[in-house]
Protein backbone atom coordinates (compact mmCIF):
# COMPACT_ATOMS: atom_id res chain seq x y z
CA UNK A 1 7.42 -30.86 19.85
CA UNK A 2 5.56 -27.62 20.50
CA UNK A 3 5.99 -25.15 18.01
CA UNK A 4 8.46 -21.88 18.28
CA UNK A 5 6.97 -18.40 19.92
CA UNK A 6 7.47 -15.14 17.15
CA UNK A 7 6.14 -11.86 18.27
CA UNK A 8 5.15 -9.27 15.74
CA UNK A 9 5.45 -5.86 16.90
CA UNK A 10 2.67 -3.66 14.40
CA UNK A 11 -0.84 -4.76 13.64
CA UNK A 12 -0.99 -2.78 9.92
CA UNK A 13 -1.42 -4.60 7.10
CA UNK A 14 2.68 -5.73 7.02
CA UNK A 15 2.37 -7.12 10.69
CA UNK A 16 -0.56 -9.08 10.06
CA UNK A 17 0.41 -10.71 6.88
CA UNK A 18 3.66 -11.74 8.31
CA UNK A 19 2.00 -13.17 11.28
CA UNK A 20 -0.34 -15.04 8.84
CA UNK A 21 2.18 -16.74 6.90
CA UNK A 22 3.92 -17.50 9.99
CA UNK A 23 1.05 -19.10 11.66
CA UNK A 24 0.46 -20.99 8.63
CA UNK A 25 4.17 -22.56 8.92
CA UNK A 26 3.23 -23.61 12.48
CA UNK A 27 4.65 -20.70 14.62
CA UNK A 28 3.02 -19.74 17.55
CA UNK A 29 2.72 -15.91 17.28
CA UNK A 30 1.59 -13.39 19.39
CA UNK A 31 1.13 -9.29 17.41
CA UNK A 32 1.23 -6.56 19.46
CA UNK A 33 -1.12 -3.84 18.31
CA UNK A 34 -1.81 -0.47 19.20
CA UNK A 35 -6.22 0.12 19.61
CA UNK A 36 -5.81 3.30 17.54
CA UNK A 37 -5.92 2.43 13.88
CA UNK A 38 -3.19 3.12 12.01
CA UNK A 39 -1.57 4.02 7.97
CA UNK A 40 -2.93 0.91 6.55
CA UNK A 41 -6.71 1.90 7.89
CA UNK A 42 -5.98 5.18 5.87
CA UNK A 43 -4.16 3.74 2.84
CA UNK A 44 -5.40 3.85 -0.92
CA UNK A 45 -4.55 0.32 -1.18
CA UNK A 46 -3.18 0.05 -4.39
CA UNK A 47 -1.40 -2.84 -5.96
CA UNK A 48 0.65 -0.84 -8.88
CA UNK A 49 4.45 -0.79 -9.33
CA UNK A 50 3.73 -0.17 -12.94
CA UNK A 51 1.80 3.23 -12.48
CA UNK A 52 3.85 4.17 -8.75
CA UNK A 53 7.08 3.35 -11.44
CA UNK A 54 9.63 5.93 -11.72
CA UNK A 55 13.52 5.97 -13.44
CA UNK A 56 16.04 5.30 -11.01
CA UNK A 57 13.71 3.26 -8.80
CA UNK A 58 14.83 0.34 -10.36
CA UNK A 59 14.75 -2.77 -7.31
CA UNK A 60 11.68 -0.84 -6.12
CA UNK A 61 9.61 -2.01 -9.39
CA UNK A 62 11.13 -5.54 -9.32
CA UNK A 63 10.06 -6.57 -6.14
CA UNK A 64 6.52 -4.64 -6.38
CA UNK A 65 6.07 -6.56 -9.53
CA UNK A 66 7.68 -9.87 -7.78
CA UNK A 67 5.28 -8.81 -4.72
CA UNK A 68 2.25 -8.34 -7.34
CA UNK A 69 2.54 -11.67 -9.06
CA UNK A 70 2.17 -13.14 -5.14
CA UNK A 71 -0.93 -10.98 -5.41
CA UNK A 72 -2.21 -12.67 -8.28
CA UNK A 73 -0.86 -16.72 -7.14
CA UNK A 74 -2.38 -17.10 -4.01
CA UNK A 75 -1.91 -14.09 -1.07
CA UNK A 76 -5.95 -13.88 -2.02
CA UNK A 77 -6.59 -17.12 -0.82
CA UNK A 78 -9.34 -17.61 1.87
CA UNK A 79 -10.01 -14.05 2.13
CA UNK A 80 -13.35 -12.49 0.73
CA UNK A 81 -13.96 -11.26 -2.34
CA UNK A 82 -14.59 -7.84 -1.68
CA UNK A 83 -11.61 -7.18 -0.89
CA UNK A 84 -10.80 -7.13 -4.41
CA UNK A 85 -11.89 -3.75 -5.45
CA UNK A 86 -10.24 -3.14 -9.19
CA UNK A 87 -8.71 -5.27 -11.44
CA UNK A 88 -7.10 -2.80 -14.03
CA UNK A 89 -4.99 0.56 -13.81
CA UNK A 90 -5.39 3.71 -15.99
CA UNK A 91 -2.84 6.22 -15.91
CA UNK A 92 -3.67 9.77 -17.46
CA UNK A 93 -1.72 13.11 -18.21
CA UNK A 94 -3.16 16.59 -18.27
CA UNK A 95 -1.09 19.08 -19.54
CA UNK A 96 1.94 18.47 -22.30
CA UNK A 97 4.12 18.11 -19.45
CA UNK A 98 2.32 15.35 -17.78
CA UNK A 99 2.44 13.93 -21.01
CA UNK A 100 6.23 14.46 -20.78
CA UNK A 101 6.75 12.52 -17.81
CA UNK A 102 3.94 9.66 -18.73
CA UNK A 103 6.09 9.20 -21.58
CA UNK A 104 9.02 8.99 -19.99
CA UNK A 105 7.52 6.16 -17.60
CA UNK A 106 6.00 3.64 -20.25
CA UNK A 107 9.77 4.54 -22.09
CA UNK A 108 11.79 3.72 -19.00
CA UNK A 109 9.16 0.65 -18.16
CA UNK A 110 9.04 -0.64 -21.70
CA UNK A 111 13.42 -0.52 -21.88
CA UNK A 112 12.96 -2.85 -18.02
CA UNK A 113 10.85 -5.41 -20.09
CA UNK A 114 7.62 -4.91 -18.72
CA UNK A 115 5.71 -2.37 -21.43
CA UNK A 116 2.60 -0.80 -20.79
CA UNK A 117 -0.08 -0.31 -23.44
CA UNK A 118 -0.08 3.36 -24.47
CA UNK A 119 -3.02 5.06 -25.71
CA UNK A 120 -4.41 8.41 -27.00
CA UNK A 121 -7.57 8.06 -26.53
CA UNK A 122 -7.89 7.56 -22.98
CA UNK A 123 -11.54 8.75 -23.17
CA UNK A 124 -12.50 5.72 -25.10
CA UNK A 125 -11.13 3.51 -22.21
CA UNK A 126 -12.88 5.81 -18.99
CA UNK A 127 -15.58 7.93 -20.36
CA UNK A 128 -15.78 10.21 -17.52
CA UNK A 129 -12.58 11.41 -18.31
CA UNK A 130 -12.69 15.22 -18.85
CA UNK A 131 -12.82 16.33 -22.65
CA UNK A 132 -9.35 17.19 -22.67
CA UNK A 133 -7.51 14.04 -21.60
CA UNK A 134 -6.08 11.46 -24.86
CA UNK A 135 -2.84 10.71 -23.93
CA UNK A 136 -2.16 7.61 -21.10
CA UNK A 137 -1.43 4.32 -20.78
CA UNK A 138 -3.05 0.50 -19.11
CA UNK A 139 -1.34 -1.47 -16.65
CA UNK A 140 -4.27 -4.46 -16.83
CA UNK A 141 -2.74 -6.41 -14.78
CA UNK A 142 -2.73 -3.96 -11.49
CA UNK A 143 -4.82 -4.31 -8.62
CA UNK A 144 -6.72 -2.32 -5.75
CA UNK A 145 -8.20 -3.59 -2.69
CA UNK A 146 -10.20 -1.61 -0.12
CA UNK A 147 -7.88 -1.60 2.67
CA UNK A 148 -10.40 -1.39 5.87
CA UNK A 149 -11.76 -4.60 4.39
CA UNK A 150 -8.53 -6.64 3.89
CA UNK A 151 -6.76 -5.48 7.20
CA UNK A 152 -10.32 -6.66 9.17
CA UNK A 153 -9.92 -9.97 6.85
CA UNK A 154 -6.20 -10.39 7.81
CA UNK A 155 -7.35 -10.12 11.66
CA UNK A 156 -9.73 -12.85 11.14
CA UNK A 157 -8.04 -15.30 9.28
CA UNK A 158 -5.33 -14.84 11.93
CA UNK A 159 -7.25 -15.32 14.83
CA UNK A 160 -8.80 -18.91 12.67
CA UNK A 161 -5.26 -19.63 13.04
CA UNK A 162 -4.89 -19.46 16.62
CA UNK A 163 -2.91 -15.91 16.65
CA UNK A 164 -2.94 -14.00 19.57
CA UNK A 165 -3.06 -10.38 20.19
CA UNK A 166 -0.96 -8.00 22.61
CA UNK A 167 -0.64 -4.40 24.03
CA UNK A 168 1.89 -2.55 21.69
CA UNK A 169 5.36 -2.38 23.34
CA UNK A 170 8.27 0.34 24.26
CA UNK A 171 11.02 -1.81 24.46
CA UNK A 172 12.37 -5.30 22.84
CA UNK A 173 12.59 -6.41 26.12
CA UNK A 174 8.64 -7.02 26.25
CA UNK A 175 9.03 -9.02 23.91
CA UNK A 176 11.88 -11.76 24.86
CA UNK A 177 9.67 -14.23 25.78
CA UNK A 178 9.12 -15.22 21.98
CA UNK A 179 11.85 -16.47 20.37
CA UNK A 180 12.43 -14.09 17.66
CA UNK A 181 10.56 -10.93 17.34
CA UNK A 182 9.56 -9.38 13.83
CA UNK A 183 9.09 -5.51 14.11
CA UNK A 184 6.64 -4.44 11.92
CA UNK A 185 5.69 -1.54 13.49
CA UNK A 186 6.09 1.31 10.62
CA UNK A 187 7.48 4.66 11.24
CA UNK A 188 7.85 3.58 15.08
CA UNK A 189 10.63 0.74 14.51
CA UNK A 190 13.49 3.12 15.54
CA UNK A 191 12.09 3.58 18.88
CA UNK A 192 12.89 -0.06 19.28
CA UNK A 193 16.09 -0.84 16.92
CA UNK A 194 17.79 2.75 17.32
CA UNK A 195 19.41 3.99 14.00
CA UNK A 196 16.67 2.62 11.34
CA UNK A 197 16.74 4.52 8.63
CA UNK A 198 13.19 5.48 8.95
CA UNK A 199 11.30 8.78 8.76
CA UNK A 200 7.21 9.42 8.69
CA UNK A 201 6.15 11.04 5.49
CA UNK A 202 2.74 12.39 5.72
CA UNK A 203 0.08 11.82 3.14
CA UNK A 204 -4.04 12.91 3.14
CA UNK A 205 -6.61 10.81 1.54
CA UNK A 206 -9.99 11.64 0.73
CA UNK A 207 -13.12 8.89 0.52
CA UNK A 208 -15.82 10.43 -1.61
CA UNK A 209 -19.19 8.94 -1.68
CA UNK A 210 -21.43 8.48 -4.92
CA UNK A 211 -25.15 9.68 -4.28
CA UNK A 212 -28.18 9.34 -6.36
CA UNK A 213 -28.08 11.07 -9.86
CA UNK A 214 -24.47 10.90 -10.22
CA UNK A 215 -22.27 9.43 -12.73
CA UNK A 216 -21.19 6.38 -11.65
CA UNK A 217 -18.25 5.17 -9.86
CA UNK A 218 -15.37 4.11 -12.58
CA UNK A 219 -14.43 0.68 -12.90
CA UNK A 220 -10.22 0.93 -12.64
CA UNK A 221 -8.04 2.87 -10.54
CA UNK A 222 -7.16 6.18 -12.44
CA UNK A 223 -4.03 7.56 -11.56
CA UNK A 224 -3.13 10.90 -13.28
CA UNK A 225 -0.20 13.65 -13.73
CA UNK A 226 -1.96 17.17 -13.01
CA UNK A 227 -0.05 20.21 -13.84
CA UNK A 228 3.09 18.19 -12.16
CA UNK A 229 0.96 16.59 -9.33
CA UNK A 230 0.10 13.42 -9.21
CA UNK A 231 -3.49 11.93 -7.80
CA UNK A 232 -5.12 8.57 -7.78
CA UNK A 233 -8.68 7.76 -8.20
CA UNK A 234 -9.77 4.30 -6.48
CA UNK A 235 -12.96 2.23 -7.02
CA UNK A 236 -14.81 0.84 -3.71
CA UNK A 237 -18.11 -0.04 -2.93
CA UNK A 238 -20.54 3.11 -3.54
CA UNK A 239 -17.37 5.80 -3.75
CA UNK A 240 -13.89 6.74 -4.46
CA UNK A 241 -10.58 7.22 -2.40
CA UNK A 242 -8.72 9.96 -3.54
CA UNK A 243 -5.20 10.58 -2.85
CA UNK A 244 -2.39 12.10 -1.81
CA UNK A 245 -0.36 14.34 -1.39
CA UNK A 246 3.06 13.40 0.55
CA UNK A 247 4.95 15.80 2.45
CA UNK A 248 7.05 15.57 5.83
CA UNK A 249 5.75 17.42 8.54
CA UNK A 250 6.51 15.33 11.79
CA UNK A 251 3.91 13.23 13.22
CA UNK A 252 0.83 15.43 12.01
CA UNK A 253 -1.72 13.89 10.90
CA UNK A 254 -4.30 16.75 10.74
CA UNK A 255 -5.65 17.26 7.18
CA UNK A 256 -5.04 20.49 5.90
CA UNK A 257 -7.38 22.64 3.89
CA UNK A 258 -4.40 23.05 1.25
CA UNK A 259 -3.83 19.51 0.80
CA UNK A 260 -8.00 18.92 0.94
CA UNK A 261 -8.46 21.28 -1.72
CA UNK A 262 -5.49 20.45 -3.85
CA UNK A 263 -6.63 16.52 -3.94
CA UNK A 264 -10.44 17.85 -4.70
CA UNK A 265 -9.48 20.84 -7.39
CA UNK A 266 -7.05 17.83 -9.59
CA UNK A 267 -9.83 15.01 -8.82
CA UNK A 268 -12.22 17.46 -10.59
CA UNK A 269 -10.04 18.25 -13.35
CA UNK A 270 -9.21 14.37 -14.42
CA UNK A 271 -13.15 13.48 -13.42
CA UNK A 272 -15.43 16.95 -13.19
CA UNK A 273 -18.17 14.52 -12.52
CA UNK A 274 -16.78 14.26 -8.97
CA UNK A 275 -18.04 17.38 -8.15
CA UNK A 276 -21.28 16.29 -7.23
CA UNK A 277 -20.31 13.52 -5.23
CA UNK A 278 -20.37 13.60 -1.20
CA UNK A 279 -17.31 13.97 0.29
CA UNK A 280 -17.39 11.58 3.15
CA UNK A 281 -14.24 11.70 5.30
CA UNK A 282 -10.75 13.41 4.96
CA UNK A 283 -8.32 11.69 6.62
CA UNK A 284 -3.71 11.71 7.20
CA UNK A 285 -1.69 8.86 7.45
CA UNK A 286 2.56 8.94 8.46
CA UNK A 287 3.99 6.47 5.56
CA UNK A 288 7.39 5.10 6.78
CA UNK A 289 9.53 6.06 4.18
CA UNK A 290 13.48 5.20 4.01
CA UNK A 291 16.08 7.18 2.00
CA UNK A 292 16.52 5.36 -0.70
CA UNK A 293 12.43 4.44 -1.03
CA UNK A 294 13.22 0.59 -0.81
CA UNK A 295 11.98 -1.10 2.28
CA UNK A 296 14.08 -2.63 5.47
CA UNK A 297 13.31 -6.34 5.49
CA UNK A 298 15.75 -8.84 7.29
CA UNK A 299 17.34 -9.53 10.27
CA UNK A 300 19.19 -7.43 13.09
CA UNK A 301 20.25 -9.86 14.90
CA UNK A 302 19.64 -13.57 15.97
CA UNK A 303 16.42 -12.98 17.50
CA UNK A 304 15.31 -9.63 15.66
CA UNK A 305 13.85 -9.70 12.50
CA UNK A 306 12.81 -6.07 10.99
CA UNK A 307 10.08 -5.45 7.95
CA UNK A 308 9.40 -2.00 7.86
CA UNK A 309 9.78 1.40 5.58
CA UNK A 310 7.36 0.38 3.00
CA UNK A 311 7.09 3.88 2.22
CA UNK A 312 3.74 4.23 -0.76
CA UNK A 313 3.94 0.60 -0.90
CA UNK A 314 3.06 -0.85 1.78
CA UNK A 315 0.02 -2.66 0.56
CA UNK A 316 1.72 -3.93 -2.72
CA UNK A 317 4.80 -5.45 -0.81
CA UNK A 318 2.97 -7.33 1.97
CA UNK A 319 3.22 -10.69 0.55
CA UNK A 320 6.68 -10.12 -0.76
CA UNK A 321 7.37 -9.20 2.71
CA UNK A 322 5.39 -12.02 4.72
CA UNK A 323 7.89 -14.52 1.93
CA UNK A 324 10.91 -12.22 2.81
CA UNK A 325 10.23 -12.63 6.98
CA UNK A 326 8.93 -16.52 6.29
CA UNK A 327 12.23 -17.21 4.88
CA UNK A 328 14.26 -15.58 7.55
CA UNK A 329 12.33 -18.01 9.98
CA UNK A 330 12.78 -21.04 7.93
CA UNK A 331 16.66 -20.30 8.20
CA UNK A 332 15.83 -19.80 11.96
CA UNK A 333 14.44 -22.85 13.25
CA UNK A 334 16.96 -25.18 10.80
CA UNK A 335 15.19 -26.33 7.87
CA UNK A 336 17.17 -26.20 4.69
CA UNK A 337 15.46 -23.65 2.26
């Protein structure tokens, strides 16, 4: 019996771990992918619902943590090492206010069941912290992976497992030849299933390189609350991505000197060290974002399956997503669950 056609319509990090898993259950799949490189090439790739956790955002931190744990039991598997990048999350406040709201986090997070460990010496867990920085909290069991390298590792393990790849698409009807079709294709899925709920939300991300005679690079993502703003601080190979800042603004994704210098001035202020590190590349990515924040994962129809408006997450959901879209096709081709 020859195995059932999917198409995947996106080739970010959410298409290509869906079309993994579903190669892996013996689906012939086909992704259609644009050649320009897309939100997860620009992403901070951080695994964290603990640190990205806010009040009222309840389902959002279940399945991040549901999505993390997948992190930890086996989405890892077969890919390289490096993709790992940071194994541990500090989250800092600057000013009493930032304090304020850190509190109120590790409060609301602690009442959920899942406390973080608070401290008040955050200097004597990241040195490079500036002098006036005590109050924060660990999440140790958070993650960070460089993004370029795990979206070029998804690629190849899919091609090992006979994937093929396509010119994007402007209508379903390209794609009818499979036998269900999985859009995956971020902020563009309402072009194709009219009346998604999703929007672009634009965010800028800075990659900061460490040169000789510089403190070195820290060992955990720091996330911190600056003066209201919040910025994040990740670990790869020889530098740092900093980011973002999230504002809507269309389908621009031209960084702005505001946005630059707002990322650099509270990078400096949690790390001054950073100063006198190269700053290597500026960059914008369009996050699909949804009203509520939760993502759209499940089926439109018979033959239409839909995982998209990841929002901030996208990287932390993608094997809760590739389980989500695996059991949607397991229901599809009449195999008791």
């Amino acid at each position: 019996m020859s195995p059932r056609s999917l198409a995947v319509v996106g080739g970010g990090v959410i298409g290509l771990s869906v079309a993994r898993r579903a190669a892996r259950d013996g689906w012939s799949v086909r992704v259609h992918r644009a050649p320009v490189r897309g939100a997860s090439w620009v992403a901070g790739g951080m695994l964290a619902p603990h640190s990205e956790g806010w009040p009222g955002e309840e389902e959002l931190l279940r399945i991040g943590l549901d999505s993390l744990r997948l992190w930890h039991d086996g989405f890892l598997d077969g890919l390289p090492a490096e993709v790992v990048t940071a194994r541990e999350s500090l989250v800092v406040a600057v000013d009493r206010a930032d304090v304020q709201d850190l509190r109120t986090v590790g409060e609301w997070l602690a009442a959920q069941g899942h406390p973080v460990t608070p401290t008040t010496a955050a200097r004597d867990v990241e040195p490079l912290l500036a002098h006036g920085i005590r109050h924060g909290f660990v999440a140790a069991t958070e993650l960070a992976v460089d993004n370029r390298v795990l979206v070029d590792a998804l690629e190849a393990a899919c091609e090992d497992l006979g994937v093929e790849w396509a010119a994007p698409v402007d209508d379903l009807a390209a794609t009818r030849d499979a036998e269900v079709t999985v859009l995956a294709n971020g902020i563009d899925a309402p072009t194709l299933w009219p009346g998604l709920a999703v929007r672009p939300v634009k965010g800028e991300v800075l990659r900061l390189r460490w040169r000789k005679g510089c403190m070195p690079v820290p060992d955990r993502v720091i996330r911190a609350r600056v003066h209201g703003r919040q910025v994040y601080l990740v670990p790869r190979p020889g530098g740092l991505v900093v980011g973002a800042t999230q504002y809507e603004h269309g389908r621009d994704t031209a960084p702005t000197v505001s946005g630059v210098r707002d990322l650099l001035d509270d990078a400096c202020e949690v790390i001054p060290a950073l100063g006198e590190y190269e700053l290597a590349e500026t960059a914008a990515g369009l996050r699909p974002m949804t009203p509520d924040n939760l993502p759209i994962v499940g089926r439109l129809d018979e033959r239409t399956l839909v995982a998209t408006g990841h929002g901030r997450s996208g990287f932390l959901l993608a094997p809760w997503t590739a389980e989500r879209i695996a059991a949607e096709l397991t229901v599809e081709v009449g195999v008791p669950s």
